[in-house]
PDB file of N, CA and C in Angstrom:
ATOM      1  N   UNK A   1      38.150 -41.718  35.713  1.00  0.00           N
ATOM      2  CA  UNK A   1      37.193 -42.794  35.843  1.00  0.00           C
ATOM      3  C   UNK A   1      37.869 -43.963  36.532  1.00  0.00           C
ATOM      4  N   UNK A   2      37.619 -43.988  37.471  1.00  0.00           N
ATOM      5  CA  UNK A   2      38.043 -45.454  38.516  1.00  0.00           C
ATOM      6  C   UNK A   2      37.479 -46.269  38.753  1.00  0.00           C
ATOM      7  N   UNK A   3      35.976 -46.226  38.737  1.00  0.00           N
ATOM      8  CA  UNK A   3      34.974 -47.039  38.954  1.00  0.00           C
ATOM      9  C   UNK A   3      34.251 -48.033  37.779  1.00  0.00           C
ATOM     10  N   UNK A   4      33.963 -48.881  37.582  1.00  0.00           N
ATOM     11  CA  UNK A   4      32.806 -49.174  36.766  1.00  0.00           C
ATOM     12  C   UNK A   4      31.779 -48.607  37.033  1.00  0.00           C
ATOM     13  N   UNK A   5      31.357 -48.224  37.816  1.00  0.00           N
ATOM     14  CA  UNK A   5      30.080 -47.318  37.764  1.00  0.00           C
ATOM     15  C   UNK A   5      30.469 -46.267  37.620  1.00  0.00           C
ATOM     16  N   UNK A   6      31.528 -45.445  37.463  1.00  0.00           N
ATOM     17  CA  UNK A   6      31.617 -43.988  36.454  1.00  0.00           C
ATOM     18  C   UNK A   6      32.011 -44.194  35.374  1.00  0.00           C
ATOM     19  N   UNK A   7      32.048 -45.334  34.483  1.00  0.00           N
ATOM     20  CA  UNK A   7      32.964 -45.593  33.052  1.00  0.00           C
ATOM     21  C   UNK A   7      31.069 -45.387  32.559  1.00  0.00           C
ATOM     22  N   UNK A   8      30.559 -46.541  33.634  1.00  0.00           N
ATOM     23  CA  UNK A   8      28.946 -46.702  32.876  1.00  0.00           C
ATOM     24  C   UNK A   8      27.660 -45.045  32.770  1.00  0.00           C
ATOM     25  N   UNK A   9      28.385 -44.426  34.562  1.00  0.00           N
ATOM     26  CA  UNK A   9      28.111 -43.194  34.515  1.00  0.00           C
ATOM     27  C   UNK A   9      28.123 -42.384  33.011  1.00  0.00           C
ATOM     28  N   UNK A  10      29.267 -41.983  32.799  1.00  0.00           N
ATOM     29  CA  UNK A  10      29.893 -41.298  31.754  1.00  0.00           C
ATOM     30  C   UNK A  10      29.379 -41.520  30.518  1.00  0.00           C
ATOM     31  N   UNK A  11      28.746 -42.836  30.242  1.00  0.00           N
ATOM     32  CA  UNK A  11      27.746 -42.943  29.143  1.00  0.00           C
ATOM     33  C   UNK A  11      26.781 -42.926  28.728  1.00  0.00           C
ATOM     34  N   UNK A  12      26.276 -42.425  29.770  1.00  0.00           N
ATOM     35  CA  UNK A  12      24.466 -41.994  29.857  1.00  0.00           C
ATOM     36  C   UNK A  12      24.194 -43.205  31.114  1.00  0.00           C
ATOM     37  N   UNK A  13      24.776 -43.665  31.790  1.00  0.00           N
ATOM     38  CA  UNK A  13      24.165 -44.753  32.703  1.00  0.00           C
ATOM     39  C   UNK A  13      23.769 -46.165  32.089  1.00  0.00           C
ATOM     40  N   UNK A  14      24.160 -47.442  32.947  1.00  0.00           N
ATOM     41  CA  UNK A  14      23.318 -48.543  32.798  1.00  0.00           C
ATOM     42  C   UNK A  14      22.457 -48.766  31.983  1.00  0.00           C
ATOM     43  N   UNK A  15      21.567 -48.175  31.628  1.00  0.00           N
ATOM     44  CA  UNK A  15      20.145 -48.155  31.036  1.00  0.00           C
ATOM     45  C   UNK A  15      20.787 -48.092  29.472  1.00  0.00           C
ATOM     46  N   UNK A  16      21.028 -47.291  29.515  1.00  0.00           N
ATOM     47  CA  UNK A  16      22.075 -46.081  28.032  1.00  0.00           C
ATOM     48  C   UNK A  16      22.525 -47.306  27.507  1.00  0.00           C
ATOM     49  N   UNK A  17      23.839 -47.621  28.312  1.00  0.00           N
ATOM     50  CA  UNK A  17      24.732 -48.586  27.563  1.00  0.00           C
ATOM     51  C   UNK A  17      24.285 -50.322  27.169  1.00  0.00           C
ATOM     52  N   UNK A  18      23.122 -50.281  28.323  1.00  0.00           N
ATOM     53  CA  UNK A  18      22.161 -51.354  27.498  1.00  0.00           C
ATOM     54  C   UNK A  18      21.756 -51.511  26.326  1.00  0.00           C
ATOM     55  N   UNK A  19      21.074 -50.287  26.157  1.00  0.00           N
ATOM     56  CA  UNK A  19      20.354 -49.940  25.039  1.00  0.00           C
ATOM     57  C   UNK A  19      21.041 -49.753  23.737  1.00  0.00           C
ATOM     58  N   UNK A  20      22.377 -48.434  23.772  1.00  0.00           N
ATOM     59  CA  UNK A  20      23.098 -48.810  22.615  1.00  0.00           C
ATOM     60  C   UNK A  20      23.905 -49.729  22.339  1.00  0.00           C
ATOM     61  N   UNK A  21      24.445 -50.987  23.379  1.00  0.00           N
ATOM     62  CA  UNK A  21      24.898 -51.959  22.829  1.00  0.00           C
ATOM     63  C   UNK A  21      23.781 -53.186  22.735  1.00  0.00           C
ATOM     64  N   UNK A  22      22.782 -52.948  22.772  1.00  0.00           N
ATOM     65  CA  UNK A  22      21.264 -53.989  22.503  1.00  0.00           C
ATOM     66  C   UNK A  22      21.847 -54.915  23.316  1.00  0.00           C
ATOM     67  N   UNK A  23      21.672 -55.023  24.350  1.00  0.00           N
ATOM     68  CA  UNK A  23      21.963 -56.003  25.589  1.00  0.00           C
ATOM     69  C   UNK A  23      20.840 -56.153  26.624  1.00  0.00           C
ATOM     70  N   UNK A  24      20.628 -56.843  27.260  1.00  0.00           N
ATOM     71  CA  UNK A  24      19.740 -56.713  28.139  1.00  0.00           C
ATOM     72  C   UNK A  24      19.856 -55.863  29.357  1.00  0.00           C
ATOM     73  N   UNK A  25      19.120 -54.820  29.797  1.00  0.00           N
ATOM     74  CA  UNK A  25      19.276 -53.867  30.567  1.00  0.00           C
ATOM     75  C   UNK A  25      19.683 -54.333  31.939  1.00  0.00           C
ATOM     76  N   UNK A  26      19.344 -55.746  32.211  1.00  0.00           N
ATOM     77  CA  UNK A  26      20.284 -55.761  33.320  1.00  0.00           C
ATOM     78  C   UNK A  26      21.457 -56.404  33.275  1.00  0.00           C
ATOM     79  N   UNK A  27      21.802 -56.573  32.147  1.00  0.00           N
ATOM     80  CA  UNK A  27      23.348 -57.072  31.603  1.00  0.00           C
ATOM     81  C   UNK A  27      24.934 -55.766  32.433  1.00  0.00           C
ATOM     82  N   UNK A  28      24.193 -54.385  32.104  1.00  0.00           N
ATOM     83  CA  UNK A  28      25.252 -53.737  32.456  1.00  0.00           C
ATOM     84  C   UNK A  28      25.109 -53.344  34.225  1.00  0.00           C
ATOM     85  N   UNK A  29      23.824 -53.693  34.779  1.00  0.00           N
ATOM     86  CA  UNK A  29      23.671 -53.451  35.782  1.00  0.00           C
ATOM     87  C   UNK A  29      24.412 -54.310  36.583  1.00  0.00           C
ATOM     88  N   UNK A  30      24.275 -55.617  36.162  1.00  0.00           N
ATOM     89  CA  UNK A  30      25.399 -56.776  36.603  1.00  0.00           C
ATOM     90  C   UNK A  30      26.833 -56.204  36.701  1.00  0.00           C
ATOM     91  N   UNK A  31      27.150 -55.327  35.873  1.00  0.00           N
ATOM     92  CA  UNK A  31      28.455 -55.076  35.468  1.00  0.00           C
ATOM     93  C   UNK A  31      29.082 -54.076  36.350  1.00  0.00           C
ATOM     94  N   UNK A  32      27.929 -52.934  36.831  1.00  0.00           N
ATOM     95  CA  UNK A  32      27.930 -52.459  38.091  1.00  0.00           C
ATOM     96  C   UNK A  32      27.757 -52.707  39.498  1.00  0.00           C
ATOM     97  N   UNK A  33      27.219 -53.297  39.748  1.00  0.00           N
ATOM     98  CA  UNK A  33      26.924 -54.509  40.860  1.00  0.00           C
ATOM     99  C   UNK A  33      28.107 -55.144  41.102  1.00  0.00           C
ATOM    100  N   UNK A  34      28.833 -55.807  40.177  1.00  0.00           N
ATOM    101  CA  UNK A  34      30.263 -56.819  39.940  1.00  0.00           C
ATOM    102  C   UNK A  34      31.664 -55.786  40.175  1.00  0.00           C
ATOM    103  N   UNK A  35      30.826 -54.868  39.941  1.00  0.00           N
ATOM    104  CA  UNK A  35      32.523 -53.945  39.320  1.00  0.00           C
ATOM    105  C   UNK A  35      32.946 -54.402  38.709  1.00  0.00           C
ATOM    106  N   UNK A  36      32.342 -55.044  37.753  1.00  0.00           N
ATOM    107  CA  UNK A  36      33.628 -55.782  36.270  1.00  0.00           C
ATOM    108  C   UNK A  36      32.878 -55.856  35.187  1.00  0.00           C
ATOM    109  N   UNK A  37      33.779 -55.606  34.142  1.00  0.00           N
ATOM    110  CA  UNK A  37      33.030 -55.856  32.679  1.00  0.00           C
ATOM    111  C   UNK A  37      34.074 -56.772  31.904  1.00  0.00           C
ATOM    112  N   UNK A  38      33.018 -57.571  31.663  1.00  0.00           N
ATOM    113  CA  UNK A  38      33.896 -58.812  30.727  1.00  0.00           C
ATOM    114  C   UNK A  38      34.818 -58.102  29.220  1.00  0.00           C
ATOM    115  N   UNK A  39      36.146 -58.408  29.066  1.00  0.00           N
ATOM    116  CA  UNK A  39      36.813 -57.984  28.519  1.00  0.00           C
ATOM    117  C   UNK A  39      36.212 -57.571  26.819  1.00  0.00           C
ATOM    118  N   UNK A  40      35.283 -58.514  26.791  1.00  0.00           N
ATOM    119  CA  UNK A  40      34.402 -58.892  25.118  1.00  0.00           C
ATOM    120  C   UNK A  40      33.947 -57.175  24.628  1.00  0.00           C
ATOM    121  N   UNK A  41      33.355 -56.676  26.050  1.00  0.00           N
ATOM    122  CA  UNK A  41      32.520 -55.460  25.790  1.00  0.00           C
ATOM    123  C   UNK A  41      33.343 -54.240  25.775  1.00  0.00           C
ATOM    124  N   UNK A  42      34.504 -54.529  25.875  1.00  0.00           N
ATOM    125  CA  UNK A  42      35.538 -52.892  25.893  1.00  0.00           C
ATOM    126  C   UNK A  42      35.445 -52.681  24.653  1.00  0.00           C
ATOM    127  N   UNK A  43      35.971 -53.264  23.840  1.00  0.00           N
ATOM    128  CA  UNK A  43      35.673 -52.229  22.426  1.00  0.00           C
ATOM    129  C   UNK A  43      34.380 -51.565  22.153  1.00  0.00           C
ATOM    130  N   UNK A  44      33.319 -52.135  21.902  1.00  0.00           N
ATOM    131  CA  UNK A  44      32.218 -51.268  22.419  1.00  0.00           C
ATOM    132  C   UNK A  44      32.157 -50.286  22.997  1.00  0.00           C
ATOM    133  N   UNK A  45      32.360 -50.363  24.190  1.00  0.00           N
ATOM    134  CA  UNK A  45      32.145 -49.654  25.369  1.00  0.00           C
ATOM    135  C   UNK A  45      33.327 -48.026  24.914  1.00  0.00           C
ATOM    136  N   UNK A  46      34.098 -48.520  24.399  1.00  0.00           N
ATOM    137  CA  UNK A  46      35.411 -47.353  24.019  1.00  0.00           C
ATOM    138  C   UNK A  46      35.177 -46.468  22.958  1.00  0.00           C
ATOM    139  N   UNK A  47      34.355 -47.499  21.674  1.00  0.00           N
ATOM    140  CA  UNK A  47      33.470 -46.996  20.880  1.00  0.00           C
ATOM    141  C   UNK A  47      32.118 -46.104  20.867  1.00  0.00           C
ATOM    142  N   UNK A  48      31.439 -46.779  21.837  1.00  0.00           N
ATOM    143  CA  UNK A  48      30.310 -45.642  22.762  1.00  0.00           C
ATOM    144  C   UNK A  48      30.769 -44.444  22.949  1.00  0.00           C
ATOM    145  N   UNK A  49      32.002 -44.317  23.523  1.00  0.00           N
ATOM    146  CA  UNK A  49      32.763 -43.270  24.179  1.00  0.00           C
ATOM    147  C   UNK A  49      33.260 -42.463  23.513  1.00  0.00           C
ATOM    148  N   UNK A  50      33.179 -42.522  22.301  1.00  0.00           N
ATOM    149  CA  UNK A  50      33.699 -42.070  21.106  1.00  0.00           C
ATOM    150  C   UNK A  50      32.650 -41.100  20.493  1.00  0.00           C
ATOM    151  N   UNK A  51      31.465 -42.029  20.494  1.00  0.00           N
ATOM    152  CA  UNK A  51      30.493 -41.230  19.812  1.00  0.00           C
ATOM    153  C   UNK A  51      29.833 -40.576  20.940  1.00  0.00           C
ATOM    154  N   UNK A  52      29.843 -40.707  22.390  1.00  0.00           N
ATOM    155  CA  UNK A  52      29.329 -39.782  23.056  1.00  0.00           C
ATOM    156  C   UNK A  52      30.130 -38.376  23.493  1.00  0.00           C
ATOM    157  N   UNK A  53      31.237 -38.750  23.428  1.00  0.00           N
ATOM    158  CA  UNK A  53      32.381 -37.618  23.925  1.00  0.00           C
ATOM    159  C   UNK A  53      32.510 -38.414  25.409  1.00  0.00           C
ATOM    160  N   UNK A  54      32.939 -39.010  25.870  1.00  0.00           N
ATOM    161  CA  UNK A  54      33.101 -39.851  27.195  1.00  0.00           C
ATOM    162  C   UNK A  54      34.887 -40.286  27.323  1.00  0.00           C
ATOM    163  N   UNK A  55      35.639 -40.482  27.897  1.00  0.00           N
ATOM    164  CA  UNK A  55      36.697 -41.042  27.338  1.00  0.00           C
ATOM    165  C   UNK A  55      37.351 -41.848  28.499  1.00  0.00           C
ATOM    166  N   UNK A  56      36.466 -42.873  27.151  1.00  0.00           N
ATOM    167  CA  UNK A  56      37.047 -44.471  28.163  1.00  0.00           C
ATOM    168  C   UNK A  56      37.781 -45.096  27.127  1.00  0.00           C
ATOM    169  N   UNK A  57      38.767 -45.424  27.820  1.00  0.00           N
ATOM    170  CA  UNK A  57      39.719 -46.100  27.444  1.00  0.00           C
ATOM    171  C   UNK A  57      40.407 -47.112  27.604  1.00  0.00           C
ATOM    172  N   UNK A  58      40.668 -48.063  26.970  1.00  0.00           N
ATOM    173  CA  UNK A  58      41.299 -49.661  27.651  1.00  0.00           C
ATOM    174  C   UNK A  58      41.980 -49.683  28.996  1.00  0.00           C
ATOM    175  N   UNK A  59      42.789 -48.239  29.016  1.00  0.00           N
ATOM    176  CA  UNK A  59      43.246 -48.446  30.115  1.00  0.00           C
ATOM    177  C   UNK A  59      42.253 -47.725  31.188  1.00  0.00           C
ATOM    178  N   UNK A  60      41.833 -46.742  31.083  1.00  0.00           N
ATOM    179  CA  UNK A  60      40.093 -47.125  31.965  1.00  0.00           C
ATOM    180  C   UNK A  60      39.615 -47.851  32.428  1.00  0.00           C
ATOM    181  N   UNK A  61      39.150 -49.235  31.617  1.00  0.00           N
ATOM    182  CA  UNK A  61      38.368 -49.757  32.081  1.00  0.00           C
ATOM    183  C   UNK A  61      39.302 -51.132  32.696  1.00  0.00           C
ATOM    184  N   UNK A  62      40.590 -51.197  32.320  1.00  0.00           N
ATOM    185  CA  UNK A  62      41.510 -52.283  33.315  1.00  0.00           C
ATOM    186  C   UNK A  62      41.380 -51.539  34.427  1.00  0.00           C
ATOM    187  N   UNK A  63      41.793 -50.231  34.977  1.00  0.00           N
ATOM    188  CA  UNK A  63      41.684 -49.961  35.833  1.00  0.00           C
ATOM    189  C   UNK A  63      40.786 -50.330  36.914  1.00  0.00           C
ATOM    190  N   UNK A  64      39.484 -49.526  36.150  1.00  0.00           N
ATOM    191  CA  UNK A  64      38.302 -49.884  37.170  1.00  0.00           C
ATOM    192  C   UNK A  64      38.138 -51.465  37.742  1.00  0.00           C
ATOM    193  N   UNK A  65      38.087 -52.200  36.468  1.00  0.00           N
ATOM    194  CA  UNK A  65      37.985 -53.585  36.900  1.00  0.00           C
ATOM    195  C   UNK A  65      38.877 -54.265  37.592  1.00  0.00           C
ATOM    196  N   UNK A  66      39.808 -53.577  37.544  1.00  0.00           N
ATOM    197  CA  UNK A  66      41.458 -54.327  38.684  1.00  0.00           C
ATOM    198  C   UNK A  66      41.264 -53.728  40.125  1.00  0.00           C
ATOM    199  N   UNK A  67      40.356 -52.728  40.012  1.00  0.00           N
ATOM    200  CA  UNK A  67      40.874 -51.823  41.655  1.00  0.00           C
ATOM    201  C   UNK A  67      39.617 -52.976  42.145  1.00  0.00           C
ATOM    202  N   UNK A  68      38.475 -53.170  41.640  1.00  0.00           N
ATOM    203  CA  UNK A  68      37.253 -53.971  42.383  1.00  0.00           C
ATOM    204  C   UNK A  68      38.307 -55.422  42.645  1.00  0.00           C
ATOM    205  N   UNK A  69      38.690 -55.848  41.771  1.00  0.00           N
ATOM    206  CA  UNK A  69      39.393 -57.507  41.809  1.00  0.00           C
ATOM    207  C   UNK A  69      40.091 -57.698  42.476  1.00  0.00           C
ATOM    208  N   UNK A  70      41.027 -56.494  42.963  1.00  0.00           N
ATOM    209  CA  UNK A  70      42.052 -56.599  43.853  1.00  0.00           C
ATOM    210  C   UNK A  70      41.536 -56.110  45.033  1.00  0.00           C
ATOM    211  N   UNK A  71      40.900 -55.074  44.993  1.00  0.00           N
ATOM    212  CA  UNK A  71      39.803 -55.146  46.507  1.00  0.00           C
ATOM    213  C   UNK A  71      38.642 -56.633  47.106  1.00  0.00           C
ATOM    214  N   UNK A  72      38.627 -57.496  46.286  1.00  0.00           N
ATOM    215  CA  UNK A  72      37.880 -58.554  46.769  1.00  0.00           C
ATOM    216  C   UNK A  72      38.714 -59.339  47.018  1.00  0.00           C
ATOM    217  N   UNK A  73      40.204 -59.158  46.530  1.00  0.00           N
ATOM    218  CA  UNK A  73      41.004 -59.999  46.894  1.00  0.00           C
ATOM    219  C   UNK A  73      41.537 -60.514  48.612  1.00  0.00           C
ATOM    220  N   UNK A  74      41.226 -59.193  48.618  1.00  0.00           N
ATOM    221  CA  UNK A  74      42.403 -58.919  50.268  1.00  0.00           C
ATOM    222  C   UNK A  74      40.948 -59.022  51.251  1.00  0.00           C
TER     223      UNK A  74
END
């Protein structure tokens, strides 16, 4: 998983991870759009992953969010 949009993939999609973290559905769409997810929602998000069989992991989701940050960088 390299992407934020395959961490969100991997959990049933955008919609999904809206829904089981009761967020507003375009909360995670932002998050795909951004390539970034605010650090608040990784436990969650790792927890999701847990109960779906998905496996995201802290270092997962630094990943994804560092390769977008450092690609907007340059």
């Amino acid at each position: 998983m390299d992407t934020v949009s395959h961490i969100l993939d991997s959990l049933g999609g955008a919609s999904a991870v809206g829904r089981e973290l009761k967020l507003p559905q375009v909360t995670p769409r932002q998050w795909k759009r951004r390539g970034n997810i605010p650090t608040t929602y990784w436990p969650d998000l790792i927890a999701l992953g847990e109960r779906v069989g998905a496996s995201v992991t802290a270092d997962a989701l630094m990943r994804a969010c560092t390769v977008r940050t450092t690609e907007a960088a340059e």
